[in-house]
C-alpha atoms as a PDB file:
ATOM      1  CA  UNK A   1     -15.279  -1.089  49.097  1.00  0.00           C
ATOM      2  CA  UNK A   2     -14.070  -3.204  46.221  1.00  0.00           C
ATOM      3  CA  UNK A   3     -12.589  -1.388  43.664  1.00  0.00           C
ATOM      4  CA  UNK A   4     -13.739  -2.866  40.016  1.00  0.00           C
ATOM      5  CA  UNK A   5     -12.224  -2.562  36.585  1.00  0.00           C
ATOM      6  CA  UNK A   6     -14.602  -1.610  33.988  1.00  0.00           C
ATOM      7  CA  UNK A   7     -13.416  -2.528  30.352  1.00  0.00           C
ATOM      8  CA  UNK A   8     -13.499  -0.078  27.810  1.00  0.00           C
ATOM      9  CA  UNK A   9     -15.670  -0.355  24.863  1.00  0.00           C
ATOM     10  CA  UNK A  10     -13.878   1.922  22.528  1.00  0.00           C
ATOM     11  CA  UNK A  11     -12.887   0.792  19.222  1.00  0.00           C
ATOM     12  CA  UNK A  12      -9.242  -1.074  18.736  1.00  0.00           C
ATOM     13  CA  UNK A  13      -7.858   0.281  15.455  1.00  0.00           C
ATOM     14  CA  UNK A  14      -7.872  -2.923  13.070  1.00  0.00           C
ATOM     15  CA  UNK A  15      -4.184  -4.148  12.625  1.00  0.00           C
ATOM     16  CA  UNK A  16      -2.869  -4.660   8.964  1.00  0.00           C
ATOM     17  CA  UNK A  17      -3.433  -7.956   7.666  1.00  0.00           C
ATOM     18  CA  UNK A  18       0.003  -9.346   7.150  1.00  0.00           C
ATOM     19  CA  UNK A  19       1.001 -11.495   4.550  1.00  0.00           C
ATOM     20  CA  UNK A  20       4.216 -13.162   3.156  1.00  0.00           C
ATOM     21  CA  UNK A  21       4.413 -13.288  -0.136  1.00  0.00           C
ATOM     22  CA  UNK A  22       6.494 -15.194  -2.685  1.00  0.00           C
ATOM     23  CA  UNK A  23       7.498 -11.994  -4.739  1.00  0.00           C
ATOM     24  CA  UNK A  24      10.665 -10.375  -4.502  1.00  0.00           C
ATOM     25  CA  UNK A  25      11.312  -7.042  -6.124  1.00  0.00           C
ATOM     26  CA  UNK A  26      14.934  -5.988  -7.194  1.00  0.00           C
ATOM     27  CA  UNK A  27      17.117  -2.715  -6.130  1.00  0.00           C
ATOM     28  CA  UNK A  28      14.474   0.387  -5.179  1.00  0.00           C
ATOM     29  CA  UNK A  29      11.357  -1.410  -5.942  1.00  0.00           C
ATOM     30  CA  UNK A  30       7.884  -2.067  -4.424  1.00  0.00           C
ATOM     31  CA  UNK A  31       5.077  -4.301  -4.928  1.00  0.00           C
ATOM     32  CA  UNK A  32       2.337  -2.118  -4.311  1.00  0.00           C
ATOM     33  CA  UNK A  33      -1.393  -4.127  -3.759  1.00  0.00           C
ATOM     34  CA  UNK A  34      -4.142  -1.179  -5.355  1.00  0.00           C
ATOM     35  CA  UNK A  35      -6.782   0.111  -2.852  1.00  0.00           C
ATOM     36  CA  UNK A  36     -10.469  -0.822  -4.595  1.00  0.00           C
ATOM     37  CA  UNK A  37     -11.984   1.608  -6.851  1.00  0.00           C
ATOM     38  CA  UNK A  38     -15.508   3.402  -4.973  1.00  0.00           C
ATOM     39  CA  UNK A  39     -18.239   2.388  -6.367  1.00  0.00           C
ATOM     40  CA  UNK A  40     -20.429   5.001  -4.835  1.00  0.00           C
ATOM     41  CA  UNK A  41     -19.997   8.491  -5.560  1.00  0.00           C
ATOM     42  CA  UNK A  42     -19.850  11.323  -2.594  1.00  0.00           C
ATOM     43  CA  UNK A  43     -23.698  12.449  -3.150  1.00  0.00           C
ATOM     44  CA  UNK A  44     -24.412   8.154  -2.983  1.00  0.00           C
ATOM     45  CA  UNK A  45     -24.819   7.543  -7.124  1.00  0.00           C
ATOM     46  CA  UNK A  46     -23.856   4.024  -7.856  1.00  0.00           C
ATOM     47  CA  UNK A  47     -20.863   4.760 -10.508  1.00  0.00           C
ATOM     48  CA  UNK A  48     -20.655   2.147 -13.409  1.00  0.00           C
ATOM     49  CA  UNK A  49     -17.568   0.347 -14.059  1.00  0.00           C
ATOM     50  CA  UNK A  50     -16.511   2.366 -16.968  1.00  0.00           C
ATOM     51  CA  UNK A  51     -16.582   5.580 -14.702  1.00  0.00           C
ATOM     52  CA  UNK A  52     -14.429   4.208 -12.199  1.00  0.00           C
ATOM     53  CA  UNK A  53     -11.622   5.558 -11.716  1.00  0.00           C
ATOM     54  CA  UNK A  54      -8.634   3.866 -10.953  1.00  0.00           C
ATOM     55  CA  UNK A  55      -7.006   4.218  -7.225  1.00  0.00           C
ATOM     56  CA  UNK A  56      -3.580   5.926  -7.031  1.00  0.00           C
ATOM     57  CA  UNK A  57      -3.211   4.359  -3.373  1.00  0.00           C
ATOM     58  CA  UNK A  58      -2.634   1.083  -2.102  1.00  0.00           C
ATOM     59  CA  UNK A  59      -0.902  -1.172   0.474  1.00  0.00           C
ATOM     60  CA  UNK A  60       2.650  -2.240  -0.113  1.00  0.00           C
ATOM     61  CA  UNK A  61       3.266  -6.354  -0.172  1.00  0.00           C
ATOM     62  CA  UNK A  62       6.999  -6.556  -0.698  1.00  0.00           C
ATOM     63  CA  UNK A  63      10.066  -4.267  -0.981  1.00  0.00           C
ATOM     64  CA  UNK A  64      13.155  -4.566  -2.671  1.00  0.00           C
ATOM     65  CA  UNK A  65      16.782  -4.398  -0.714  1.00  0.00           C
ATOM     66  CA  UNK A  66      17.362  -0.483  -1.826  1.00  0.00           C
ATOM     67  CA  UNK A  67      19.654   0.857  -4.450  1.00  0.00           C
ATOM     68  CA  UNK A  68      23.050   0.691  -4.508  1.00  0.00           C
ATOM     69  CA  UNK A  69      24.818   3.865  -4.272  1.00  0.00           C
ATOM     70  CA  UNK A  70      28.565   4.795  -5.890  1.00  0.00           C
ATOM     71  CA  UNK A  71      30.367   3.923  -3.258  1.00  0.00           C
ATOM     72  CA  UNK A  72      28.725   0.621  -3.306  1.00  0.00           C
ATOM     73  CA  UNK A  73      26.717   1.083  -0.679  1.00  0.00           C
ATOM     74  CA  UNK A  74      23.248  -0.152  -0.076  1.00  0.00           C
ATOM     75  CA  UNK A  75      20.354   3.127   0.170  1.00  0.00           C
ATOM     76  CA  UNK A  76      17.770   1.989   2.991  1.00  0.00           C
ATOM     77  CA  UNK A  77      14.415   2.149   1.243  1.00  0.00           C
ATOM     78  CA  UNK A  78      12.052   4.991   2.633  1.00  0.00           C
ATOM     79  CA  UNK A  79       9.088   2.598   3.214  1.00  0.00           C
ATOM     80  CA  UNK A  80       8.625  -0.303   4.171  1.00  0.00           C
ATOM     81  CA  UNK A  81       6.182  -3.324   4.065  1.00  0.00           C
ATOM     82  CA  UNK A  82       2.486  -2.460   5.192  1.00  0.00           C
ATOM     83  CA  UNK A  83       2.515   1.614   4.485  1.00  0.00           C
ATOM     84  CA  UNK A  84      -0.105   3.083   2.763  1.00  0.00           C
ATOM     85  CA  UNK A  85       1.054   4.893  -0.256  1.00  0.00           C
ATOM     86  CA  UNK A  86       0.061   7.389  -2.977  1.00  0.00           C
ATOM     87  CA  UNK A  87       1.351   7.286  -6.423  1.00  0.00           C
ATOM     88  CA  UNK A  88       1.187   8.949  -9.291  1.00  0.00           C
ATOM     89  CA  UNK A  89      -1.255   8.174 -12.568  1.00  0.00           C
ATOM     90  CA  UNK A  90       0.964   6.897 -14.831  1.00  0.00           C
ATOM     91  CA  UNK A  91       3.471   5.408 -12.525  1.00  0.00           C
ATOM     92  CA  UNK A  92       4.786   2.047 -12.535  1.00  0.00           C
ATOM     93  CA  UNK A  93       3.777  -1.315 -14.275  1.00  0.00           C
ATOM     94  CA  UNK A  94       0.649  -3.422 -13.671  1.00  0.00           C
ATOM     95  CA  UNK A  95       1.104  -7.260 -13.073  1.00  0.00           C
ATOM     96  CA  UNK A  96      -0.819  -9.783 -11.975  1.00  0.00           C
ATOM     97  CA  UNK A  97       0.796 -12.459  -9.446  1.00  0.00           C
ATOM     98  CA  UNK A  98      -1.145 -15.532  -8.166  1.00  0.00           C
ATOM     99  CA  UNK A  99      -4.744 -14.016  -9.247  1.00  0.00           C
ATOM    100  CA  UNK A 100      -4.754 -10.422  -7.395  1.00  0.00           C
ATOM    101  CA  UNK A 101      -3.452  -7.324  -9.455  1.00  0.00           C
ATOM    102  CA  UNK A 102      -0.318  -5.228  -8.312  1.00  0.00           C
ATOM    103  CA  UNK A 103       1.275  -2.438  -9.398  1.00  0.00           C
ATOM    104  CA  UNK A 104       5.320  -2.586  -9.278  1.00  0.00           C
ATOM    105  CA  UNK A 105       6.738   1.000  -8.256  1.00  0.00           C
ATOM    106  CA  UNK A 106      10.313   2.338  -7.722  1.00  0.00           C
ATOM    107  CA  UNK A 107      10.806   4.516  -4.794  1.00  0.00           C
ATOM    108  CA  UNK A 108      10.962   7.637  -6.203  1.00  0.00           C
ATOM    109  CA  UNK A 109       7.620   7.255  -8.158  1.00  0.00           C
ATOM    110  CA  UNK A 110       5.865   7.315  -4.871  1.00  0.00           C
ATOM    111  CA  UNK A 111       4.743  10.350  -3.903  1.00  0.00           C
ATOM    112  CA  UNK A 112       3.839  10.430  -0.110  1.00  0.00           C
ATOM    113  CA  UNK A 113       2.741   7.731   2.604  1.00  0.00           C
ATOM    114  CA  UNK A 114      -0.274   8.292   4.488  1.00  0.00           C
ATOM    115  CA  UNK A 115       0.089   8.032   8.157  1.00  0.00           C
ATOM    116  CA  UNK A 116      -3.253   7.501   9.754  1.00  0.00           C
END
C-alpha cells in the first residue's frame, strides 16, 4: 500500500505585513503605527466616535540606532521593528507622516511588548 500525505488544514498564523518606510527616528526612539480604536463594545453596542477611546497599543514602523551611553557606547534598543507594544496614555507625540497617524515614543515610555 501507498502511503499518502494528507495536508493539513489548520490555520497559518498571518505574518506581519512589512513595510519600509522613509522615517528615521533619532537615539532611543520609535515610530509606533496606533492599533484602531473598537468600535463595538464587549456586550456588541456600536460606540460613537466621541466614546472611543484611544488605543495605547500599536505596531512599531521604524526604530532609532539606541542611545549613546557615557562611555560612548551605543545601548541596543529593546525592540525592534514589527513588535507589538503597549504604551502609556500620555506618552509620546502624535504626527502624521505621508497620510497615516503615528505616535513617536522613546524606549523607556513603552511599557511592555506583547508576545502572541
Amino acid at each position: 500500500m501507498a502511503k499518502t500525505k494528507t495536508k493539513s488544514k489548520a490555520k497559518a498564523k498571518p505574518k506581519a505585513k512589512m513595510m519600509k518606510i522613509a522615517f528615521t527616528p533619532i537615539e532611543d526612539r520609535v515610530l509606533v503605527r496606533p492599533a484602531a480604536a473598537e468600535t463595538v463594545s464587549a456586550s456588541g453596542i456600536v460606540l460613537p466616535d466621541s466614546a472611543q477611546e484611544k488605543p495605547l497599543r500599536g505596531e512599531i514602523v521604524a526604530v532609532g540606532p539606541g542611545r549613546l551611553a557615557k562611555s560612548g557606547a551605543r545601548l541596543k534598543m529593546p525592540v525592534a521593528v514589527g513588535n507589538q507594544v503597549v504604551y502609556g496614555k500620555y506618552s509620546g507625540n502624535e504626527i502624521q507622516f505621508e497620510g497615516e497617524e503615528y505616535k513617536i515614543l522613546r524606549a523607556d515610555e513603552i511599557l511592555a511588548t506583547i508576545n502572541a
